[in-house]
Protein backbone atom coordinates (compact mmCIF):
# COMPACT_ATOMS: atom_id res chain seq x y z
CA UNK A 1 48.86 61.51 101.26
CA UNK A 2 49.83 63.69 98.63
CA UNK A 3 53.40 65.83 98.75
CA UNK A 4 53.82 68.99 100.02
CA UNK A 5 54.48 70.98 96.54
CA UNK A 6 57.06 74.35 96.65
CA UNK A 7 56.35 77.58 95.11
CA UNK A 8 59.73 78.49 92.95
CA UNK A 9 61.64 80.63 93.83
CA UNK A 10 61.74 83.06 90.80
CA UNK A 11 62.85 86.30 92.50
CA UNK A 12 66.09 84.48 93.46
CA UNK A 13 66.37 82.90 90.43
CA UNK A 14 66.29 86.01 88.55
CA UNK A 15 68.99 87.53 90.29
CA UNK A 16 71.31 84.78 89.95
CA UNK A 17 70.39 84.53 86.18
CA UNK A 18 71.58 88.69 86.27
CA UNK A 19 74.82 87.57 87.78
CA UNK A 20 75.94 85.47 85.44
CA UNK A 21 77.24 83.08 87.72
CA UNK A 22 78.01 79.18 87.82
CA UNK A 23 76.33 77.17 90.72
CA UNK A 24 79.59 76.41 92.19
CA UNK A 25 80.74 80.57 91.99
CA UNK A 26 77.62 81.42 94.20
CA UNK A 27 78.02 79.06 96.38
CA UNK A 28 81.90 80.38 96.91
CA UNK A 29 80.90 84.15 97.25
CA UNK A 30 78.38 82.52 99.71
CA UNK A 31 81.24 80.85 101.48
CA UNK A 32 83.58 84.07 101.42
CA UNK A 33 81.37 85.99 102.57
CA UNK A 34 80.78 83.57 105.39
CA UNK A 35 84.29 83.45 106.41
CA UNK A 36 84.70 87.19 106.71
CA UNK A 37 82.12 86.63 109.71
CA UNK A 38 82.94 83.33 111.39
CA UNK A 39 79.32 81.37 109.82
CA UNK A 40 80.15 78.38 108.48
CA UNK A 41 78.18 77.97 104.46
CA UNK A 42 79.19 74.81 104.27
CA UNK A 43 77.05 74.18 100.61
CA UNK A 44 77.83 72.17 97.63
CA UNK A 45 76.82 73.25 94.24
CA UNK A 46 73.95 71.16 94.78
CA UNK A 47 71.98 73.54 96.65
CA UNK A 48 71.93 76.35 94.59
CA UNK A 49 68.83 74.45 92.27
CA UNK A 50 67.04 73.30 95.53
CA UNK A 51 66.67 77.12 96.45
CA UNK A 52 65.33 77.98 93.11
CA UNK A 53 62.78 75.87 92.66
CA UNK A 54 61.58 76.60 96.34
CA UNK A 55 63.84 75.00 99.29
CA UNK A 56 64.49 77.91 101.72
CA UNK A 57 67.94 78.37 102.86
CA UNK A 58 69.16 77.74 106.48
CA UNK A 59 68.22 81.56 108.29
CA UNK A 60 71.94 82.01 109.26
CA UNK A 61 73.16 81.78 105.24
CA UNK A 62 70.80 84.02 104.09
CA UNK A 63 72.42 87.02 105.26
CA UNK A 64 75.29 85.56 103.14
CA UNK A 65 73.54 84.93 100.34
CA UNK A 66 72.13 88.30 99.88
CA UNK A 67 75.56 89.61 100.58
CA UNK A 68 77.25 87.58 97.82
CA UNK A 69 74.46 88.53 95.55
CA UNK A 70 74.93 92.51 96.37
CA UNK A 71 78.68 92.38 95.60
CA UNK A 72 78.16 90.69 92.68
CA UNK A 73 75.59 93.25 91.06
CA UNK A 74 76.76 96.05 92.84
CA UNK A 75 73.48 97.09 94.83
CA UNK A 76 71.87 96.20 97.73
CA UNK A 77 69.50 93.24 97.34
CA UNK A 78 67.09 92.46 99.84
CA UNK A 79 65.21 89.73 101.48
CA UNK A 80 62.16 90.59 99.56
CA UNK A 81 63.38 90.84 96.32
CA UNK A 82 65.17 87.42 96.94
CA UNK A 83 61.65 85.51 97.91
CA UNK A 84 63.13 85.11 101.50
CA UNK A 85 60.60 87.66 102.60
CA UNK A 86 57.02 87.90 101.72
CA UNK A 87 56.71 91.60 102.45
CA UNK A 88 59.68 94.67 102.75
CA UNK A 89 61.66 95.57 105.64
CA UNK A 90 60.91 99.41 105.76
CA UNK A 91 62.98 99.22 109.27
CA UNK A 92 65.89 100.65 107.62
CA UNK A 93 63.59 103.74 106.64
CA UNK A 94 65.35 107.08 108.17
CA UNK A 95 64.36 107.40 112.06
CA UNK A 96 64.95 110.15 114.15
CA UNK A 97 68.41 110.51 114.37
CA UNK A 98 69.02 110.75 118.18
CA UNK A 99 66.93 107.72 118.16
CA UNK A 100 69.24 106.09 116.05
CA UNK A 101 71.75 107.25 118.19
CA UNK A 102 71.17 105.60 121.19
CA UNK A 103 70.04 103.06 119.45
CA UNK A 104 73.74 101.85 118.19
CA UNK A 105 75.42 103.19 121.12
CA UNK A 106 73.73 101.33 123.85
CA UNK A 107 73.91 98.11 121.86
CA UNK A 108 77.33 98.48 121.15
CA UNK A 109 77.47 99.20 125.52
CA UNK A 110 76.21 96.34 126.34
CA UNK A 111 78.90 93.43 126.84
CA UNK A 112 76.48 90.68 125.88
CA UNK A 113 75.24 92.21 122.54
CA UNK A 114 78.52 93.17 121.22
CA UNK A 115 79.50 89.93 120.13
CA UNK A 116 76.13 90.03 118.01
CA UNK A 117 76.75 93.46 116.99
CA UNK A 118 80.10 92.27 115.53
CA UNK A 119 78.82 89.76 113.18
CA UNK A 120 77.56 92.28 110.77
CA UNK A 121 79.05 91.10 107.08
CA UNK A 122 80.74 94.12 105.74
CA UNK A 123 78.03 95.33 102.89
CA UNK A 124 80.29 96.16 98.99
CA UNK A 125 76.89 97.49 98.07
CA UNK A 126 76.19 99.57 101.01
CA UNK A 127 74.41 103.25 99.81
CA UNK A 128 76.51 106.12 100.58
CA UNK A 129 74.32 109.11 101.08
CA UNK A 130 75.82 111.80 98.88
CA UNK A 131 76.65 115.60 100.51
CA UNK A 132 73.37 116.83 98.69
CA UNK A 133 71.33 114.51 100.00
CA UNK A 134 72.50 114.68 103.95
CA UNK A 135 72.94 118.32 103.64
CA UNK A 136 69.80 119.95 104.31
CA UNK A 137 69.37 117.24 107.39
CA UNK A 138 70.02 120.06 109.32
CA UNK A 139 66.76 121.64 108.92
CA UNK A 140 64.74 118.18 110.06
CA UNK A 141 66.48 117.76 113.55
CA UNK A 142 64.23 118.74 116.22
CA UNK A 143 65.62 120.32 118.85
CA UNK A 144 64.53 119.86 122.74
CA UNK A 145 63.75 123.10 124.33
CA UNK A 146 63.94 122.18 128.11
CA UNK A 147 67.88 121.74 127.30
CA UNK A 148 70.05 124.15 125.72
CA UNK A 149 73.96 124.47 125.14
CA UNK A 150 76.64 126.28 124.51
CA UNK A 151 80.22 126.37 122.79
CA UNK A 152 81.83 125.09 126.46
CA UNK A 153 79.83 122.03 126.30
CA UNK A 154 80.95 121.49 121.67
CA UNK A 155 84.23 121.71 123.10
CA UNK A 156 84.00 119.70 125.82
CA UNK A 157 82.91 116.66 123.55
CA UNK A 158 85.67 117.38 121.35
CA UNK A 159 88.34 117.16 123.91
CA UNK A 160 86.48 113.91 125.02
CA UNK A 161 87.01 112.90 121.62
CA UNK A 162 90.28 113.20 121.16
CA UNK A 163 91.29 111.82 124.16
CA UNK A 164 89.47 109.24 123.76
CA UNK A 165 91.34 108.55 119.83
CA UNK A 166 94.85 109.14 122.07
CA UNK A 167 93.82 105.93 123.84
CA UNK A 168 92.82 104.04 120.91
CA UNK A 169 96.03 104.90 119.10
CA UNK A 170 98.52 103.51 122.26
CA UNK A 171 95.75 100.57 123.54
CA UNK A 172 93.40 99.92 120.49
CA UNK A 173 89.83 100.05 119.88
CA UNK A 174 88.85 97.32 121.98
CA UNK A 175 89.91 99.27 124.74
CA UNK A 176 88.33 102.76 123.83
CA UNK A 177 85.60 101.97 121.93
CA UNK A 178 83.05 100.84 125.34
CA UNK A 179 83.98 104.58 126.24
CA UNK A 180 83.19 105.43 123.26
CA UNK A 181 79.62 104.52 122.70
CA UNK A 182 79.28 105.24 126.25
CA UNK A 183 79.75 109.15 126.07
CA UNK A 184 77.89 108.94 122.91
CA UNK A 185 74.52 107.61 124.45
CA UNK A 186 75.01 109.60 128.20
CA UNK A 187 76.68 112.93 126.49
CA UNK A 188 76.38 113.26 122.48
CA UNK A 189 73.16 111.81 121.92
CA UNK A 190 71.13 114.61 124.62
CA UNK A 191 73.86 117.43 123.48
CA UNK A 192 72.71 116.84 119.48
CA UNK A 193 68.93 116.87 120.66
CA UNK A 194 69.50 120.09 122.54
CA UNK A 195 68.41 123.62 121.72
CA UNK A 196 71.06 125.89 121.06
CA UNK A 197 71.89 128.66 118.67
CA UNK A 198 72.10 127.58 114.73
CA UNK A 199 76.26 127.62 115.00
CA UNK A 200 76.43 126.21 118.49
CA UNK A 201 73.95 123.48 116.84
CA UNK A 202 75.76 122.69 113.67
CA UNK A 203 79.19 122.94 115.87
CA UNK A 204 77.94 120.41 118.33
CA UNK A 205 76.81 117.55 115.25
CA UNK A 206 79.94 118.51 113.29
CA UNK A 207 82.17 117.18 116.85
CA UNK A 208 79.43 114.40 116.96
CA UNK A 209 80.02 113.82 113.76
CA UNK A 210 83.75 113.35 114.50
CA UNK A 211 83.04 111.00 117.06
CA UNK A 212 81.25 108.48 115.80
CA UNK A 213 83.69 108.63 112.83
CA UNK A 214 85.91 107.50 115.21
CA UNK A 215 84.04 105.15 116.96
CA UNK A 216 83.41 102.98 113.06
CA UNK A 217 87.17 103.35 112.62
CA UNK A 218 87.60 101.47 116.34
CA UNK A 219 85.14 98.77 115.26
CA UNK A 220 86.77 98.04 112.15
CA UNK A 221 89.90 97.86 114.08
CA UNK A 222 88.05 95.32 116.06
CA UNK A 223 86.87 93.58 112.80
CA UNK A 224 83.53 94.26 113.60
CA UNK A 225 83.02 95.25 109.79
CA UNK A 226 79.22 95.60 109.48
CA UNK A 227 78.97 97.99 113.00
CA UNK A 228 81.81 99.84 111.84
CA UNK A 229 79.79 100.70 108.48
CA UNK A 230 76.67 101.85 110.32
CA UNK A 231 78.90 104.56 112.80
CA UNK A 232 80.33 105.34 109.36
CA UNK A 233 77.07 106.09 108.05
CA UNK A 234 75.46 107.96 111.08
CA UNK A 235 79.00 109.77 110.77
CA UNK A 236 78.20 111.06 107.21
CA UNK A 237 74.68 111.90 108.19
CA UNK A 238 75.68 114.18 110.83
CA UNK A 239 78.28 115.80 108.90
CA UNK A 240 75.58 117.01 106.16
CA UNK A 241 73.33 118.25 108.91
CA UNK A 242 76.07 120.34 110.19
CA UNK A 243 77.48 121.42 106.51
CA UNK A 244 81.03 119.64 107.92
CA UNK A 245 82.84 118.86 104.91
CA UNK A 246 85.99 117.67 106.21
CA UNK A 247 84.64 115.17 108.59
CA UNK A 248 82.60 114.12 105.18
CA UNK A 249 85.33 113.17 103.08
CA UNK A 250 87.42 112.11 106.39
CA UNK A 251 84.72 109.55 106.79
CA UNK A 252 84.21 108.63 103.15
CA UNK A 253 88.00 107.86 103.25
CA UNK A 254 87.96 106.01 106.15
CA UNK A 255 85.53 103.45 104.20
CA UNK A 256 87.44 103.20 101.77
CA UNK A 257 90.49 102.30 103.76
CA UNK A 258 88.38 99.19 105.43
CA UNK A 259 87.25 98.55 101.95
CA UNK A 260 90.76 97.88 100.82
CA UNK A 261 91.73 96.49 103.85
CA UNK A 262 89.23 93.26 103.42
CA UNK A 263 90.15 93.66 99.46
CA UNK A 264 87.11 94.76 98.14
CA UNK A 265 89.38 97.05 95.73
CA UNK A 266 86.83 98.12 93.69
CA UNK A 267 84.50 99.36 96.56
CA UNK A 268 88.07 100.84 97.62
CA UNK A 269 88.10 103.19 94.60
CA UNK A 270 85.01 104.26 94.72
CA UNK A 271 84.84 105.71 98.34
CA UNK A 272 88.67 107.18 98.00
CA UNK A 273 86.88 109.18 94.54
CA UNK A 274 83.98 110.23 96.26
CA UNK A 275 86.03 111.44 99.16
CA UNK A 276 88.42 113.54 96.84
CA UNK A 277 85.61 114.87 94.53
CA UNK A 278 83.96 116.06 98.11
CA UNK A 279 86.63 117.56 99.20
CA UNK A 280 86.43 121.39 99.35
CA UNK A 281 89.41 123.39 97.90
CA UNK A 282 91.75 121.17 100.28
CA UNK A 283 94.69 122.12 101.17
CA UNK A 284 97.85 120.22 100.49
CA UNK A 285 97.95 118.17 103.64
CA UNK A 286 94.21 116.77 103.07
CA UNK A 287 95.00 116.65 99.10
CA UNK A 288 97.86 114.13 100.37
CA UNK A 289 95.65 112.12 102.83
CA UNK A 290 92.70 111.56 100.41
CA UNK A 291 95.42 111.08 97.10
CA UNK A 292 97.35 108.71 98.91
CA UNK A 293 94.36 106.60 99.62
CA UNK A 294 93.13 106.62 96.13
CA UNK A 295 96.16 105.15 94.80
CA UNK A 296 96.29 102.09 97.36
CA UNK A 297 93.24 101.36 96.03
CA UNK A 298 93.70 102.33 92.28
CA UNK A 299 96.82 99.94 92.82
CA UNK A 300 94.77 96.94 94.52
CA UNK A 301 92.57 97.07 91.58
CA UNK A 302 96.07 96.77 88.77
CA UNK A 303 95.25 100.35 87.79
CA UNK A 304 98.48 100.88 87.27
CA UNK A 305 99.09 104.50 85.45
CA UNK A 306 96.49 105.68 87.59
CA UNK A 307 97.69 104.27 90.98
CA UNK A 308 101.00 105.84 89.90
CA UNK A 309 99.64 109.39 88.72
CA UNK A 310 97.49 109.63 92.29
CA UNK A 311 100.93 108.45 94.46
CA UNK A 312 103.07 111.71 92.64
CA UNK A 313 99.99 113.92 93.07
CA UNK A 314 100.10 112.59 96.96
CA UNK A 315 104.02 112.95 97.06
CA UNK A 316 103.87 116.62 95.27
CA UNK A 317 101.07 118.09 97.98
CA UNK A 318 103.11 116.26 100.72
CA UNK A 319 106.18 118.37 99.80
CA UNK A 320 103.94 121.50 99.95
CA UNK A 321 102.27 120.45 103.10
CA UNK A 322 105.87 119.53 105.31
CA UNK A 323 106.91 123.54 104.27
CA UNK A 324 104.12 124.52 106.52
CA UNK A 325 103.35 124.16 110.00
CA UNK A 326 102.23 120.92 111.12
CA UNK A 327 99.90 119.64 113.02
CA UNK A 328 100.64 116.43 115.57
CA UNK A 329 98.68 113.34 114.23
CA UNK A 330 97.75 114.92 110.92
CA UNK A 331 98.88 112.87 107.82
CA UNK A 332 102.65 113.12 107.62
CA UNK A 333 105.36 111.63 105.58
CA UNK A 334 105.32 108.42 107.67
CA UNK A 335 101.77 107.44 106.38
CA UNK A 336 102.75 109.15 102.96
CA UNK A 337 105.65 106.22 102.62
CA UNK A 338 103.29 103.15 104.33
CA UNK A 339 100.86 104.53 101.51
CA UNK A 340 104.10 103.96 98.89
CA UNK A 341 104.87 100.78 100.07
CA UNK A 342 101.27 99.73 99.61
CA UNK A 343 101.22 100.84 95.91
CA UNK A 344 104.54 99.06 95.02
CA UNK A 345 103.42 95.77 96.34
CA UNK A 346 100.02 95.88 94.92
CA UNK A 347 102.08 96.42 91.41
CA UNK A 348 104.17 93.47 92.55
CA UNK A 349 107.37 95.49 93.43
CA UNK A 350 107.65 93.70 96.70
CA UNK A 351 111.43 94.67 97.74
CA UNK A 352 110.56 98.41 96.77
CA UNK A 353 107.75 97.97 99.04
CA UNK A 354 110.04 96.81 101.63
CA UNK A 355 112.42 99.85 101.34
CA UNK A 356 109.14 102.58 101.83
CA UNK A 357 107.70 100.61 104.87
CA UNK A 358 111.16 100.71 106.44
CA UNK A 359 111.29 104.62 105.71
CA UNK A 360 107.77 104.49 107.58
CA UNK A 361 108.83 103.07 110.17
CA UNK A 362 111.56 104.98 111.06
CA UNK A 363 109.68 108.46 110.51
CA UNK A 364 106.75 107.27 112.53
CA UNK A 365 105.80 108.90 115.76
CA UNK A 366 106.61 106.87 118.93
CA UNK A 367 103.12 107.10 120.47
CA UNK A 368 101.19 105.06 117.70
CA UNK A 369 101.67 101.88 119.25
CA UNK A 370 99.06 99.78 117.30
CA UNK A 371 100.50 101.30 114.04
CA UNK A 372 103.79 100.39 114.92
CA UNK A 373 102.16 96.67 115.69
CA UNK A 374 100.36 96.36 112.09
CA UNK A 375 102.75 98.15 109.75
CA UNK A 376 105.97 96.51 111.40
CA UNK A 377 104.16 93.15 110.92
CA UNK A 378 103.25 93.50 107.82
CA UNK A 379 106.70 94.81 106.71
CA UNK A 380 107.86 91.12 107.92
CA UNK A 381 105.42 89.07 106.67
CA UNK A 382 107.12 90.65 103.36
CA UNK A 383 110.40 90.45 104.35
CA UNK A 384 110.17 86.61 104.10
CA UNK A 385 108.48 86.81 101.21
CA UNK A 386 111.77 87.33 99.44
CA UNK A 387 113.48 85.06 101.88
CA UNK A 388 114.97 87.33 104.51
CA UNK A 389 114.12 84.83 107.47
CA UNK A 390 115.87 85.80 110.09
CA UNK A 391 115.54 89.87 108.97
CA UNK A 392 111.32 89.03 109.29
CA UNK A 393 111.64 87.38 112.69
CA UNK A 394 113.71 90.39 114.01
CA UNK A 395 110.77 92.64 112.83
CA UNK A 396 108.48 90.11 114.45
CA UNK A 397 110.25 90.05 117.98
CA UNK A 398 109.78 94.01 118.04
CA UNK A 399 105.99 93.16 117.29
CA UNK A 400 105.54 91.06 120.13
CA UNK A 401 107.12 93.40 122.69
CA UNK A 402 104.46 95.76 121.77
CA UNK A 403 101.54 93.25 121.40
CA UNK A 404 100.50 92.89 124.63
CA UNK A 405 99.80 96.64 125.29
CA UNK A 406 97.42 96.58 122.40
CA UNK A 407 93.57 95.16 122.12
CA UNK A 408 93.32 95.02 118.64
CA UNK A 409 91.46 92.91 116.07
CA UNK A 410 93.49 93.65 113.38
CA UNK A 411 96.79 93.30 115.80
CA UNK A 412 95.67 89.96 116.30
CA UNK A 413 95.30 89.47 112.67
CA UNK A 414 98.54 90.10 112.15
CA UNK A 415 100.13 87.99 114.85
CA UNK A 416 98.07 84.94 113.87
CA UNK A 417 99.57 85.39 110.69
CA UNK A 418 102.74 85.31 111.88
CA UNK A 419 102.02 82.39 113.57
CA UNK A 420 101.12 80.55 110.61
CA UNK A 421 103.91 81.86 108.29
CA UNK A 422 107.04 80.70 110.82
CA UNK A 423 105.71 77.47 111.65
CA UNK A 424 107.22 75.61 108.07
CA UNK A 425 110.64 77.17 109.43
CA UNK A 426 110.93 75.47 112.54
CA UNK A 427 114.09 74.39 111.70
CA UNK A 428 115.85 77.47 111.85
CA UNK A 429 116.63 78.04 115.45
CA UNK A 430 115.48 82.49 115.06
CA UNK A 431 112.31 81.31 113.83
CA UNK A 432 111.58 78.33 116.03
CA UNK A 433 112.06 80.99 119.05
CA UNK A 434 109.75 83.53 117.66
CA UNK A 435 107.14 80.47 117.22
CA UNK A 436 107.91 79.61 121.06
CA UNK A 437 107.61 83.12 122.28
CA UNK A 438 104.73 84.13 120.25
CA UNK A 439 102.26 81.02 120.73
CA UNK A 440 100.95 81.82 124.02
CA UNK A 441 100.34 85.43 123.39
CA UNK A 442 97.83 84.75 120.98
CA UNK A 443 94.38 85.96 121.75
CA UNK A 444 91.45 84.08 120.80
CA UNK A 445 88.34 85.63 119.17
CA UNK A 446 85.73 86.98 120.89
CA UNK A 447 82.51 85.14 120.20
């Protein structure tokens, strides 16, 4: 009986020749990217020569592996050109958008596809589509002419909208985001499809736009990376069709925030850019909200002079902006100074960072509850850094009285963290209480 023989793999092996990679750095991007999802890549360096000359990889790691290999060479690769496939996926070809629609909103309804819905890997290479190219998306939407609407029902979803963002800044986005998707599959999706006059139709996708803007930021808060991405995406589609540049760059910045976030810094920069260079003639408010962001992540990539240039340029429109009237929730010196704080750490001025998150803290608006949560955790986390125990579990004790009230991935990020980071100080009888009060509040992942 003769052996089964295996056809090489040479597509893969080409593209791990282009990345100039070791076996054993592939295999770790495979394994990070893993992590970032919960999948375990358990391989040795061993396995990267099996796959090339024809052993197929386990179906759950391939995901991974294309992943790591898109990072690396900073486009997407897919199964096909990585021999996993033996013909293209053309199921990520554009479909009708209210299609599409529904589509991610009644997945993201239902409790028992969530979880798979969240194990998306956040893509580095994901394609933005560029203002030109969603711009005349407008023109291709059909419209259905047995419905038609009007400005009351535009403003009714944006009332929804922001309600619903109210909720998600005092509770979470594990709380609001089922409401979310659910007024986006019963209300948005039919509104969007509806016939209407050309402004009533471009106002309606522009608040549509808005909401599922929202609805990616509430599944990144969730750490479901990959989903938030895709409402990203639909968010910047929308936002052509209705010629909405705010809610563009909003939505390109809000990328680039997750980007930096899971410290993809690079990926980080390149969003915050786009977001600016889209930006039309902004005011100084929105000049500080998009400048601010490119220097956290001009700073996470040890752009120094640049990092520094984009935090005065955020700090000199800020000044403009506060001589104005304000607007509640709109970027304000709070985030200006948790922006600051970012930059100095990043360039490894830790105790400077400490002073600007402080500043944030007490300039912040009582109402943003998860906020509070994540910044004031983070602001211990560096107070003990520099060895200011018993400061950081002060800071940590106000976390935890908020905590509860909030159903937050990133929340719970933050307090496992904590966990981990007292637990060597057990000696100490501040920290050893935090550890005792905080260990049965912790929440354990969804799966």
């Amino acid at each position: 009986m003769t052996a089964r023989t295996r056809t090489p793999n040479t597509a893969l092996a080409g593209l791990f020749a282009e990345t100039g990679w070791t076996n054993g750095q592939f295999v770790r991007a495979i394994h990070r990217a893993g992590i970032e999802v919960g999948v375990a890549a358990d391989y040795d360096e061993s396995a990267v020569p099996h796959w090339m000359t024809g052993t197929m990889p386990r179906k759950a790691a391939r995901p991974l592996i294309l992943e790591a290999l898109s990072r690396r060479l900073a486009r997407p690769v897919t199964a096909f050109e990585a021999g996993f496939s033996r013909s293209p996926d053309l199921s990520s070809e554009p479909a009708d958008t209210v299609a599409g629609l529904i589509d991610l909103g009644s997945a993201d309804m239902d409790p028992s596809r969530r979880a798979v819905l969240g194990v998306g890997l956040f893509s580095a290479a994901l394609a933005i589509p560029g203002w030109p190219d969603v711009l005349d998306r407008f023109e291709r939407l059909r419209s259905d002419p047995h419905t038609r609407i009007g400005m009351a029902e535009v403003n009714a979803v944006i009332s929804m909208t922001e309600h619903i963002s109210d909720l998600d800044d005092q509770f979470g986005g594990r709380m609001a985001r089922p409401l979310a998707a659910a007024f986006l599959v019963n209300t948005i999706a039919p509104y969007v499809k509806a016939d209407a006059p050309d402004d009533v139709r471009k106002a309606m996708l522009s608040a549509a736009s808005d909401h599922l803007y929202l609805t990616g930021y509430m599944a990144m808060d969730e750490r479901a990376d990959g989903l938030a991405q895709r409402y990203y995406t639909k968010a910047l589609e929308l936002a052509g069709a209705a010629g909405d540049h705010l809610t563009y760059c909003t939505t390109l910045r809000g990328m680039s925030v997750q980007a930096v976030d899971l410290g993809h810094g690079q990926v980080s920069v390149r969003l915050a850019d786009a977001a600016s260079a889209a930006s039309p003639q902004a005011g100084p408010r929105m000049v500080a909200f998009l400048t601010g962001q490119q220097a956290h992540a001009a700073a996470q990539t040890g752009h120094r002079s640049g990092a520094l240039l984009k935090m005065k340029e955020a700090e000199t429109a800020m000044e403009k902006a506060e001589s104005r009237a304000k607007a509640f929730g709109s970027y304000d010196p709070s985030s200006l100074n948790y922006h600051i704080g970012q930059v100095r750490y990043e360039l490894g001025d830790v105790k400077g960072s400490i002073e600007s998150l402080e500043l944030a803290d007490r300039l912040r608006e009582p109402v943003y509850r998860r906020t509070r949560v994540r910044y004031n955790a983070i602001l211990a986390e560096r107070k003990l850094q520099v060895g200011r125990l018993e400061e950081a579990c002060v800071g940590w004790h106000r976390v935890l009285d908020d905590y509860p009230h909030v159903q937050s991935g990133r929340c719970d990020d933050r307090v496992r963290a904590m966990l981990s980071a007292i637990r060597p100080h057990q000696k100490n009888a501040h920290a050893r209480e935090l550890y005792e009060r905080a260990r049965p509040m912790i929440k354990v992942p969804a799966t």
